[in-house]
Protein backbone atom coordinates (compact mmCIF):
# COMPACT_ATOMS: atom_id res chain seq x y z
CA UNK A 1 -8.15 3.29 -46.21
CA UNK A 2 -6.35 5.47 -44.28
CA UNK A 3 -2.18 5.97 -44.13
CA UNK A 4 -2.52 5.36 -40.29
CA UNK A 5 -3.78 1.93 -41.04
CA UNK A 6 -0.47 0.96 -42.63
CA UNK A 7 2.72 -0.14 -41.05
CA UNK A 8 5.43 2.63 -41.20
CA UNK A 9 7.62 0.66 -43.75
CA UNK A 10 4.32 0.14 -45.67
CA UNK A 11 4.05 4.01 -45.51
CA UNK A 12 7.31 4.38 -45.97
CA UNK A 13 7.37 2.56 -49.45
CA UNK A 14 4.35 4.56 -50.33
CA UNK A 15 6.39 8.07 -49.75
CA UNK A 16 9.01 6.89 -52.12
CA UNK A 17 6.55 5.62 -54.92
CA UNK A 18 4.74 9.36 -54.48
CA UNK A 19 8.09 11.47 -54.28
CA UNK A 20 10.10 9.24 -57.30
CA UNK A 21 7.17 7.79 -59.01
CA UNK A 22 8.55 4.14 -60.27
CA UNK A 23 11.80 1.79 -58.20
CA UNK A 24 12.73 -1.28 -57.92
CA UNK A 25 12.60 -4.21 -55.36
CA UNK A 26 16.11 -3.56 -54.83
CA UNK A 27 15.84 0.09 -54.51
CA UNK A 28 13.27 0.51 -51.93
CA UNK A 29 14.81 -2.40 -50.20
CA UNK A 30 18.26 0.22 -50.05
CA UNK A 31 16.30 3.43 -48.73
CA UNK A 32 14.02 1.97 -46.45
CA UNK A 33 16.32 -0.43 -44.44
CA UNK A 34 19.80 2.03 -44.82
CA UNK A 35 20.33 1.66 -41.56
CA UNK A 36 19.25 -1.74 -40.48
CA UNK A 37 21.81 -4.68 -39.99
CA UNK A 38 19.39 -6.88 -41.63
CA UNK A 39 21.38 -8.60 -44.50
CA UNK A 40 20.78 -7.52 -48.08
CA UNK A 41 18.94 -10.69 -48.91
CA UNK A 42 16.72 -10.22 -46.52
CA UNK A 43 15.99 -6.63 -46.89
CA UNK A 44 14.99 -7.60 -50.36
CA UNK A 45 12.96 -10.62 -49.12
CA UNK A 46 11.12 -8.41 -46.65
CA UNK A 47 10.94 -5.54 -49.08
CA UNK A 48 8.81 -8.15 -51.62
CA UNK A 49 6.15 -8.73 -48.73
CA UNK A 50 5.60 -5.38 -48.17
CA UNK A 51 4.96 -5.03 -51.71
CA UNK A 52 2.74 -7.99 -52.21
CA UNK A 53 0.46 -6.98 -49.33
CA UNK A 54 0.44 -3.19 -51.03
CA UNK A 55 -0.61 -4.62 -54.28
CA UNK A 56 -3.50 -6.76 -52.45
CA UNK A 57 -4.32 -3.70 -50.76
CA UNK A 58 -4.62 -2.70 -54.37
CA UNK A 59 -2.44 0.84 -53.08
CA UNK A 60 0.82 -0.31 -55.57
CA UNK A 61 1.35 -1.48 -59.27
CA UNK A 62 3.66 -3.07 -61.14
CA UNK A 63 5.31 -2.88 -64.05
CA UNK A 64 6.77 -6.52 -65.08
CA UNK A 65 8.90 -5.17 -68.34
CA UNK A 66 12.01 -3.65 -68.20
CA UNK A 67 12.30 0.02 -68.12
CA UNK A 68 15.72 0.05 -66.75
CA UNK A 69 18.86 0.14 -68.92
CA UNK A 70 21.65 0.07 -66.54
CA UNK A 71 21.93 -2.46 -64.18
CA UNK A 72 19.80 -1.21 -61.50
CA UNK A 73 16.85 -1.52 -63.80
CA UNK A 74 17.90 -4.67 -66.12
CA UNK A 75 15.48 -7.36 -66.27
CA UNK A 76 13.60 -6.34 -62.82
CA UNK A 77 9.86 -5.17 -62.31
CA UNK A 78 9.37 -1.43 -60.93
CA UNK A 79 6.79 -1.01 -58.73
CA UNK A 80 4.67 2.49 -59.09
CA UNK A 81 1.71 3.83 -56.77
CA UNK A 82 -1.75 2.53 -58.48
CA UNK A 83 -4.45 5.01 -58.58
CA UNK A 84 -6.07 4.42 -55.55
CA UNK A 85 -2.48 4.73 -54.02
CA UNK A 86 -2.59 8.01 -55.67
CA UNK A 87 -5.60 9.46 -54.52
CA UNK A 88 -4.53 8.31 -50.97
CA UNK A 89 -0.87 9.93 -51.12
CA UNK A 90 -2.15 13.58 -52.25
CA UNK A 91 -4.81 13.31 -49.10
CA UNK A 92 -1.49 12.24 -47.06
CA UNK A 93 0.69 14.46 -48.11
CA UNK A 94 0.06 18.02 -49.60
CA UNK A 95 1.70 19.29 -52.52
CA UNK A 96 1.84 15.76 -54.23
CA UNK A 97 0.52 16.86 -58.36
CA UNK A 98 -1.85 14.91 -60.11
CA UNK A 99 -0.10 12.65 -62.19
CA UNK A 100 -1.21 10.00 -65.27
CA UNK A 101 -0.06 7.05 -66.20
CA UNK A 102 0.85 6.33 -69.36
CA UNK A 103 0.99 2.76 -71.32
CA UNK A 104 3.99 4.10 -72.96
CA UNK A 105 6.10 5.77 -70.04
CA UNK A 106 9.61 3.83 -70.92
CA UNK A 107 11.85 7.15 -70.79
CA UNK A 108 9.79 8.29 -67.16
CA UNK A 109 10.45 4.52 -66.18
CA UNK A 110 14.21 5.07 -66.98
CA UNK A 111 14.70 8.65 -65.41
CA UNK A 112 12.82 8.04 -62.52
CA UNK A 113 14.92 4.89 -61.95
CA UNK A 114 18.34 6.73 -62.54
CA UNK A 115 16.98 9.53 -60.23
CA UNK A 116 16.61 7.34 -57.52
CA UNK A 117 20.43 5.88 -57.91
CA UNK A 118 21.79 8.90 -57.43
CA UNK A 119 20.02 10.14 -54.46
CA UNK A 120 21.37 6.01 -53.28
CA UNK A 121 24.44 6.82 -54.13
CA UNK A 122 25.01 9.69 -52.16
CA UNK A 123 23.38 7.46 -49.65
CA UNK A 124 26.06 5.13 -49.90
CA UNK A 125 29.14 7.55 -49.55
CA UNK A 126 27.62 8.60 -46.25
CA UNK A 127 27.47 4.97 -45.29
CA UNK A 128 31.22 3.93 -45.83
CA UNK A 129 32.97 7.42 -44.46
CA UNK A 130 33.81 8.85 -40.91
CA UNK A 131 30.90 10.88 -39.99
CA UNK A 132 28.81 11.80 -43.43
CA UNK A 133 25.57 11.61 -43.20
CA UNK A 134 22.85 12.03 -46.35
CA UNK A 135 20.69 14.06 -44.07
CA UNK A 136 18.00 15.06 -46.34
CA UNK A 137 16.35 15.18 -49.69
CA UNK A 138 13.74 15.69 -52.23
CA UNK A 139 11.91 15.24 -55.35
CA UNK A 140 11.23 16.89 -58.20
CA UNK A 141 7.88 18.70 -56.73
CA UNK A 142 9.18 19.20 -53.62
CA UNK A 143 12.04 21.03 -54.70
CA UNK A 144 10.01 23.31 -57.28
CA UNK A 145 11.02 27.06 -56.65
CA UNK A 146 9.42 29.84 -57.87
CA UNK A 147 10.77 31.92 -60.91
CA UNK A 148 8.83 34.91 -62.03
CA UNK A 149 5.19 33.03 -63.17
CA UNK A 150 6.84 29.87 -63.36
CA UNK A 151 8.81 27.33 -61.21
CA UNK A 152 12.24 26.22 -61.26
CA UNK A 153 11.99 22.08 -60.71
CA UNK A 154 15.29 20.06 -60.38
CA UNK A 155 14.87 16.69 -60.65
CA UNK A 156 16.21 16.09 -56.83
CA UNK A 157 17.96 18.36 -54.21
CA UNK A 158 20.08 16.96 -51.72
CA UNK A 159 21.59 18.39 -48.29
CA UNK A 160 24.92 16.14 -47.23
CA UNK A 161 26.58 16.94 -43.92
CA UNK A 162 30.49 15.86 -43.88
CA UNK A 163 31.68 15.66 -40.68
CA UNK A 164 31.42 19.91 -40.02
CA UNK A 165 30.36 20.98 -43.54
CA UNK A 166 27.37 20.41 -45.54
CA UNK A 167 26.72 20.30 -49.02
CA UNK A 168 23.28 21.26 -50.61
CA UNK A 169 22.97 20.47 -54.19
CA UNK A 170 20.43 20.46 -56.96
CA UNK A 171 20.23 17.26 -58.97
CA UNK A 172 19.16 17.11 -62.71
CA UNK A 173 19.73 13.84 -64.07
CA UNK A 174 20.78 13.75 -67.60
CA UNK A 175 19.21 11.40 -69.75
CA UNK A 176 20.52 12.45 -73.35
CA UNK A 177 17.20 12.73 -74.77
CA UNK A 178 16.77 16.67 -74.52
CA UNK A 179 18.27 18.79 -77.68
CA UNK A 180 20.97 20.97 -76.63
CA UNK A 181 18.73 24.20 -76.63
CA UNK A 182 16.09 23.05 -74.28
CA UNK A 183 19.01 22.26 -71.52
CA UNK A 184 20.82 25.43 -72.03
CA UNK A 185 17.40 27.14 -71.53
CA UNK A 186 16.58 25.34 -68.17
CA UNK A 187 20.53 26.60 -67.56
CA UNK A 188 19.33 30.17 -68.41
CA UNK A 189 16.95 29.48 -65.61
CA UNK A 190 19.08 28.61 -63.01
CA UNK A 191 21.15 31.51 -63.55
CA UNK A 192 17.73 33.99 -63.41
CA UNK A 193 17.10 31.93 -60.41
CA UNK A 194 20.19 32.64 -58.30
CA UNK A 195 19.84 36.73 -59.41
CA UNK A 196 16.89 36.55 -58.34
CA UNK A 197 17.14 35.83 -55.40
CA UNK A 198 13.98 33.99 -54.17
CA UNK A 199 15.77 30.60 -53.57
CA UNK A 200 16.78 32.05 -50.30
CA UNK A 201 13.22 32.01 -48.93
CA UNK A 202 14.02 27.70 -49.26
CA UNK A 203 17.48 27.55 -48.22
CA UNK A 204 19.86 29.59 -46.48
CA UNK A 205 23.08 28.59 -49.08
CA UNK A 206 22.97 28.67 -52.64
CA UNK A 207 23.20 24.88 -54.23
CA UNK A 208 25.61 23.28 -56.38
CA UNK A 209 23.99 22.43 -59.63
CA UNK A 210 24.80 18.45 -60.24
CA UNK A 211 24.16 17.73 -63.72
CA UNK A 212 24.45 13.79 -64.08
CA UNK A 213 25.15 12.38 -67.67
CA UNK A 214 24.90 8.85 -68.84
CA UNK A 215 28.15 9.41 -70.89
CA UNK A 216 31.45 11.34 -71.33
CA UNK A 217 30.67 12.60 -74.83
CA UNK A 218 27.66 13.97 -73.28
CA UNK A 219 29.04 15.58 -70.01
CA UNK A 220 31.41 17.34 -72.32
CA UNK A 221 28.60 18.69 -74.64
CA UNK A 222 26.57 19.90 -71.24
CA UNK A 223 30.19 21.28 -70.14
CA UNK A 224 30.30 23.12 -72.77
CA UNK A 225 26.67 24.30 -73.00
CA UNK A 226 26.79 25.82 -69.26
CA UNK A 227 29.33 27.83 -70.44
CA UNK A 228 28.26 29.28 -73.35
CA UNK A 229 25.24 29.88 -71.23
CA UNK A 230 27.45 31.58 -68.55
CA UNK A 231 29.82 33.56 -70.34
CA UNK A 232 30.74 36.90 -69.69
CA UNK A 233 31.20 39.88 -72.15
CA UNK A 234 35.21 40.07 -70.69
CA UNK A 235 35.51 36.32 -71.80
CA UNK A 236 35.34 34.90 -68.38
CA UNK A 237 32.75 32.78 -67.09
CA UNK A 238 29.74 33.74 -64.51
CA UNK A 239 30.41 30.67 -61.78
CA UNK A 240 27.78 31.92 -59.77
CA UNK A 241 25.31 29.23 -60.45
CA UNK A 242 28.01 26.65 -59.67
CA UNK A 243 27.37 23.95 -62.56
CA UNK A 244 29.22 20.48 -62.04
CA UNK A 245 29.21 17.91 -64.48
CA UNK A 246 29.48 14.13 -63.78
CA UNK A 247 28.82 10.93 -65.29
CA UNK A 248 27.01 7.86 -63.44
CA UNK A 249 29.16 5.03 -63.91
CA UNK A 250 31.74 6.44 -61.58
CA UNK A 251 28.66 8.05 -59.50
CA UNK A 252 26.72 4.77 -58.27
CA UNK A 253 29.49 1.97 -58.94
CA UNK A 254 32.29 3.40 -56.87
CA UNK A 255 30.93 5.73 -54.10
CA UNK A 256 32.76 7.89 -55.32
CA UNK A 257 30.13 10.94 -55.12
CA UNK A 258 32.37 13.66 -53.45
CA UNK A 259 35.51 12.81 -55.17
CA UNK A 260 36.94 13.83 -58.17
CA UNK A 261 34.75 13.08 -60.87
CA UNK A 262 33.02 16.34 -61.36
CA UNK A 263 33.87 18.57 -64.20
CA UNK A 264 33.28 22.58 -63.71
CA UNK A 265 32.47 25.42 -66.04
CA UNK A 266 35.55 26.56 -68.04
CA UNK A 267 37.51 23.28 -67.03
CA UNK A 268 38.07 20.39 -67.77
CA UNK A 269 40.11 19.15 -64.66
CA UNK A 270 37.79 16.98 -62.53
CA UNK A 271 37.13 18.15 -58.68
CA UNK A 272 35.77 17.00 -55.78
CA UNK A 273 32.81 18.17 -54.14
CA UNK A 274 34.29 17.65 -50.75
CA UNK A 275 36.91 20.74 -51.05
CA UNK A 276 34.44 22.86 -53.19
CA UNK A 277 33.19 26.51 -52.51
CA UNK A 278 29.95 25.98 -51.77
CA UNK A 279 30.46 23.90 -48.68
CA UNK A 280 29.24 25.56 -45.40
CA UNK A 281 29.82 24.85 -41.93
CA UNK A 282 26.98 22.46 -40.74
């Protein structure tokens, strides 16, 4: 089978499974119909045909146990390419890695899930205010940058116009899981990254770095790990990186994603996005 042979929604659901790797019903029903006045219930309903067809197609999987946690993923299935949807996404669509299945991928289940609702919830800011727009963003692979023999790979990065300025940010979601020196490291890496200087060969402005934790005690312990990461020897902090540190309750329930619920290096005063630094005019 080809990828012309498919509808576009049907290709469309296939690009999300490749670029996020496992969602919900619910979820691809929100990205691929965010701007149709079909009602939610029927977004969902025409979501789940897609779907079945793609898994008689034998293209998509699913997963029937719950590798949620929050709400978005509580109790539902998550859907994931199969491998011959695999093999016909990275002939579709270049740079899309190899990648394995596991029996036991719970914690990928979970991140990839979370992942996905904050890339929605950005989505949804745009949709309730004057003039915002989500104009762009990508995955983990797509957003690789190169760092000496290595690559740099946040887990999303995000470009959000509002009204005349945009915001690009780097998204790295958080789960709690990763001991304290393995974070500040990939830290240490986003400060080589902006001295270096090879980001600019992707985008023209450097991006905020959104660091998304599942709860206050642990925003506060990557708070305080960016800046012992970033310190400088008068005392003061290096800000260049631009760390901001958020939890996801107020992120996805509240649309709330510019506002002030973002937590900076050497502060603990929360600030909005909208009147930060790093937004350039569009």
């Amino acid at each position: 089978m080809l990828i012309g042979e498919l509808t576009d929604r049907e290709e469309e659901i296939l690009w999300l499974l490749a670029r996020l790797r496992f969602l919900t019903a619910p979820q691809l029903a929100e990205f691929v119909f965010a701007r149709s006045a079909v009602t939610i219930p029927s977004r969902l309903a025409m979501t789940q045909r897609l779907l079945a067809g793609l898994r008689r197609r034998g293209l998509v999987a699913m997963r029937p146990r719950v590798i949620g946690g929050p709400e978005f993923g509580e109790g539902r299935p998550t859907y994931h390419l199969s491998a011959d949807g695999a093999r016909l996404g990275r002939t579709s669509w270049p740079g899309m890695p190899v990648r394995r299945l596991r029996s036991s991928g719970a914690f990928l289940g979970r991140h990839a899930l979370t992942c996905a609702e904050v890339i929605l919830a950005f989505q949804r800011s745009a949709s309730v205010a004057v003039d915002h727009e989500l104009v762009s963003w990508e995955c983990d692979w797509q957003a690789a940058l190169p760092l000496g023999a290595s690559v740099l790979a946040p887990d999303a990065y995000l470009l959000y116009r509002a009204q005349e300025q945009g915001l690009r940010g780097f998204v790295e979601v958080d789960m709690g899981s990763e001991y304290g020196r393995f974070v500040s490291a990939k830290m240490r890496r986003y400060l080589e990254l902006h001295r270096a200087g090879t980001w600019r060969d992707r985008v023209p402005v450097w991006p905020v770095i959104l660091f998304v934790a599942q709860t206050e005690a642990r925003l506060v312990q990557l708070r305080r790990l960016a800046e012992s990461v970033s310190r400088l020897p008068d005392g003061r902090w290096s800000i260049a990186a631009s760390f901001h540190f958020a939890t996801l309750d107020p992120l996805i329930r509240h649309r709330a994603t510019l506002d002030r619920i973002w937590q900076v290096v050497g502060s603990v005063e929360r600030q909005a996005l909208i009147a930060d630094r790093t937004l350039e005019a569009a």
